[in-house]
C-alpha atoms as a PDB file:
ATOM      1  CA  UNK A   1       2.410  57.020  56.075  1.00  0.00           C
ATOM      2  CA  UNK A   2       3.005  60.436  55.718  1.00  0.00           C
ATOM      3  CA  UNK A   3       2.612  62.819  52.966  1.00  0.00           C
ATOM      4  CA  UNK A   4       6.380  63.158  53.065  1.00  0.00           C
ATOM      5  CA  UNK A   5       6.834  59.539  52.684  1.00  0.00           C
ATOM      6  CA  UNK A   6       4.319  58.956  50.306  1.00  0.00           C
ATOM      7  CA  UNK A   7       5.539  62.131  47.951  1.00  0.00           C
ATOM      8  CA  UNK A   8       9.268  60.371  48.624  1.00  0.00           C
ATOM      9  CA  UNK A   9       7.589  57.110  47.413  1.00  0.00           C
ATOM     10  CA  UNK A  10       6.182  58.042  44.493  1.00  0.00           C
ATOM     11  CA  UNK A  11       9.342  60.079  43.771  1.00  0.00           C
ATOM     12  CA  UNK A  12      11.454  57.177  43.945  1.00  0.00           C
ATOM     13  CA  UNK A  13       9.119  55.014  41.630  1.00  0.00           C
ATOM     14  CA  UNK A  14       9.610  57.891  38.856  1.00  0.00           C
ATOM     15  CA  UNK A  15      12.947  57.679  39.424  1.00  0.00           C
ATOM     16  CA  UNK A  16      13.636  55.720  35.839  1.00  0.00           C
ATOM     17  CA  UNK A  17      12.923  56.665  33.130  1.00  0.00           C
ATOM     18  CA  UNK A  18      11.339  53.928  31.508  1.00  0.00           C
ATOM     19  CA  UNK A  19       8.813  54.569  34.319  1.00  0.00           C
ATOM     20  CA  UNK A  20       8.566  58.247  33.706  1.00  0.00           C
ATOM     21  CA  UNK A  21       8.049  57.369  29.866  1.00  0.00           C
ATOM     22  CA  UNK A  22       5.262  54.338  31.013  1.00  0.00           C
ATOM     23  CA  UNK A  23       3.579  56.950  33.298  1.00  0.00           C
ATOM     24  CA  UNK A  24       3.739  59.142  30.335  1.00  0.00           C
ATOM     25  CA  UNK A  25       1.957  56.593  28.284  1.00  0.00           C
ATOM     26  CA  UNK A  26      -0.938  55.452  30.416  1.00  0.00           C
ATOM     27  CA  UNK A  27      -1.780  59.280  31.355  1.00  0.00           C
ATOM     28  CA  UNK A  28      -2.219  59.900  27.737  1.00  0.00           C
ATOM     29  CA  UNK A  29      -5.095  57.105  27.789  1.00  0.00           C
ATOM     30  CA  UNK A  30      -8.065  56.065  30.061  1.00  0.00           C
ATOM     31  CA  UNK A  31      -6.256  52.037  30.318  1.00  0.00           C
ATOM     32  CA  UNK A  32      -3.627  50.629  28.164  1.00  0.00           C
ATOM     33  CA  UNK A  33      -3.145  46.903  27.562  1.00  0.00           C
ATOM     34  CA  UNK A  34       0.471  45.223  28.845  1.00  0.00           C
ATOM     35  CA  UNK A  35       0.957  44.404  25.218  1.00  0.00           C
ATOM     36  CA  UNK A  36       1.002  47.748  24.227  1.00  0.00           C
ATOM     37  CA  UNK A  37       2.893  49.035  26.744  1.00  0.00           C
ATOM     38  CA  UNK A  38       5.492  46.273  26.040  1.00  0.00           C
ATOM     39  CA  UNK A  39       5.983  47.594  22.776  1.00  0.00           C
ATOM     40  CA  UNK A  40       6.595  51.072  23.378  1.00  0.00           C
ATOM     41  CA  UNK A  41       9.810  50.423  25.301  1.00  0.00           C
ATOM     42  CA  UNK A  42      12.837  48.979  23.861  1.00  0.00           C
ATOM     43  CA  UNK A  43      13.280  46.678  26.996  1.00  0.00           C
ATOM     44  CA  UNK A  44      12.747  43.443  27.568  1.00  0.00           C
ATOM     45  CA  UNK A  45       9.268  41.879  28.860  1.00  0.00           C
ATOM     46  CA  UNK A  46      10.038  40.968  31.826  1.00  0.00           C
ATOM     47  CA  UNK A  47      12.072  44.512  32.958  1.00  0.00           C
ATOM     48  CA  UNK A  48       8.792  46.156  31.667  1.00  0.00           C
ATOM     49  CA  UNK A  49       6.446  44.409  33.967  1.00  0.00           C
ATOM     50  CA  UNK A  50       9.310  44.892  36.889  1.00  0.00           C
ATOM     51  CA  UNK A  51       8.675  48.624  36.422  1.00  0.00           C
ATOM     52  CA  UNK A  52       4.801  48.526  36.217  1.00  0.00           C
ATOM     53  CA  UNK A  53       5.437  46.232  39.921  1.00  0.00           C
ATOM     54  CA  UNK A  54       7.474  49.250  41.380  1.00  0.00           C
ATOM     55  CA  UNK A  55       4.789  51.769  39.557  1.00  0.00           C
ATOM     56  CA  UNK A  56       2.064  49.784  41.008  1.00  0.00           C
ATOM     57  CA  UNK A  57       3.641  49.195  44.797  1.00  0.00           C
ATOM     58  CA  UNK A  58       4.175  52.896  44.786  1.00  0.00           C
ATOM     59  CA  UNK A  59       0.553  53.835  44.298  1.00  0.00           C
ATOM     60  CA  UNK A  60       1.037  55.316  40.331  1.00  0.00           C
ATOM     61  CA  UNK A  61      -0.724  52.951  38.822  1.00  0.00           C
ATOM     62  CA  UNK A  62      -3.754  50.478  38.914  1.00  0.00           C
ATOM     63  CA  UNK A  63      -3.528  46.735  37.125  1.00  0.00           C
ATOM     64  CA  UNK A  64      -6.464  44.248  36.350  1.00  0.00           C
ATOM     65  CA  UNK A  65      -6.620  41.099  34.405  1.00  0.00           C
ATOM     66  CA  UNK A  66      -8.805  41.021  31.143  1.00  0.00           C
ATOM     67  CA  UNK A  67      -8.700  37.937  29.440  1.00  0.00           C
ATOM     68  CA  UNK A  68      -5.109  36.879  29.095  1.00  0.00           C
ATOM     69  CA  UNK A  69      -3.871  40.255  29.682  1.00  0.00           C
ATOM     70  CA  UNK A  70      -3.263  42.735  32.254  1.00  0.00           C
ATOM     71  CA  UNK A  71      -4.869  46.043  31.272  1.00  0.00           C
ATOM     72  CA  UNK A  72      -3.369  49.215  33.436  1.00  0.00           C
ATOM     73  CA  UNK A  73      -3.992  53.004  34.151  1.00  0.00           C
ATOM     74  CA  UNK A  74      -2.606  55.567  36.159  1.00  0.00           C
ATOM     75  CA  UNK A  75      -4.282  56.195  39.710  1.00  0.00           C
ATOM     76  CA  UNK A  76      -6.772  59.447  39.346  1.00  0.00           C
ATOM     77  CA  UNK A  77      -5.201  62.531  41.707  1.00  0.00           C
ATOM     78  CA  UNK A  78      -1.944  60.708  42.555  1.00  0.00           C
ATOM     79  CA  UNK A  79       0.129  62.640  39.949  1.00  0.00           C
ATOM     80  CA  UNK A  80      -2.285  66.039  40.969  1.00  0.00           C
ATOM     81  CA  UNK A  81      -0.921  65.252  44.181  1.00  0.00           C
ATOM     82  CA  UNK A  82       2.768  65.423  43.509  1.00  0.00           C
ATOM     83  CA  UNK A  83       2.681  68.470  40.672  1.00  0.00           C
ATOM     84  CA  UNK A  84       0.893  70.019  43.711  1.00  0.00           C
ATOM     85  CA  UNK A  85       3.617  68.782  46.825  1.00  0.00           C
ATOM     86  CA  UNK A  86       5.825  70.387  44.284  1.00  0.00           C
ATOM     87  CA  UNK A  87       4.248  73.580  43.663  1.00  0.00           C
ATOM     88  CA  UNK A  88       4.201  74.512  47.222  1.00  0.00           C
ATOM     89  CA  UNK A  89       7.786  73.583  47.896  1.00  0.00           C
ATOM     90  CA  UNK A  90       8.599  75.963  44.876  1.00  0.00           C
ATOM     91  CA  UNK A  91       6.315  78.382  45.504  1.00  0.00           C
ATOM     92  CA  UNK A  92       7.511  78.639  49.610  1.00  0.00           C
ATOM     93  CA  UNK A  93      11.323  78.450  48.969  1.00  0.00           C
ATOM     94  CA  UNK A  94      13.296  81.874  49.086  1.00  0.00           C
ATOM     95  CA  UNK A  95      16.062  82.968  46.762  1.00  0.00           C
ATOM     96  CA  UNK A  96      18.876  81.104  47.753  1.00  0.00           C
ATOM     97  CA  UNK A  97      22.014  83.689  48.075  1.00  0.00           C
ATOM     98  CA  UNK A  98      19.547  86.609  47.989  1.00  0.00           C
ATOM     99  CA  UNK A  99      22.236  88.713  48.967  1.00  0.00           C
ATOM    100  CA  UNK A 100      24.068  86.464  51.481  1.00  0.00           C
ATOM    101  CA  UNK A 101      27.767  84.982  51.121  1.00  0.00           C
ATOM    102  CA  UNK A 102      25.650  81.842  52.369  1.00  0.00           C
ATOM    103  CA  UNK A 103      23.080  80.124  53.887  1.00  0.00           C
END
């Protein structure tokens, strides 16, 4: 994969955003419980986990039983990586119309 395809990846998974407020959540804590991240969104259970599937698929996030429950956290460097892909985009595009009647 490239780093094009994997910023487009992760990208698409934020793309909701239920998944933007669940990546929100678990980068606020070290690992959150299912339970408690089923209860911070006004969704159902089952569209909940569907979201932590496409958050996990895409790399975002980690999962791993404990007991009966699934307890999750966001993967270290992966969101470092994308506020960085980001940055140098920003920082490396010109002024678009700088003067010109296009582009």
């Amino acid at each position: 994969m490239t780093d094009d395809e994997g910023l487009a990846a992760v990208a698409r998974a934020l793309g909701h955003p239920a998944r933007v407020h669940i990546v929100r959540l678990l980068s606020t804590q070290s690992e959150c419980r299912g339970a408690d991240v089923f209860s911070e969104l006004p969704l159902a259970q089952s569209t909940i986990s569907e979201h932590l599937r496409v958050l996990k698929e895409a790399g975002l996030i980690n999962a791993r039983p404990e007991g009966t429950s699934m307890v999750y956290c966001v993967v270290p460097g992966v969101l470092d990586g994308l506020a960085s892909s980001i940055r140098d985009m920003a920082e490396a595009a010109p002024s678009c119309f700088a003067g010109k009647k296009g582009c």
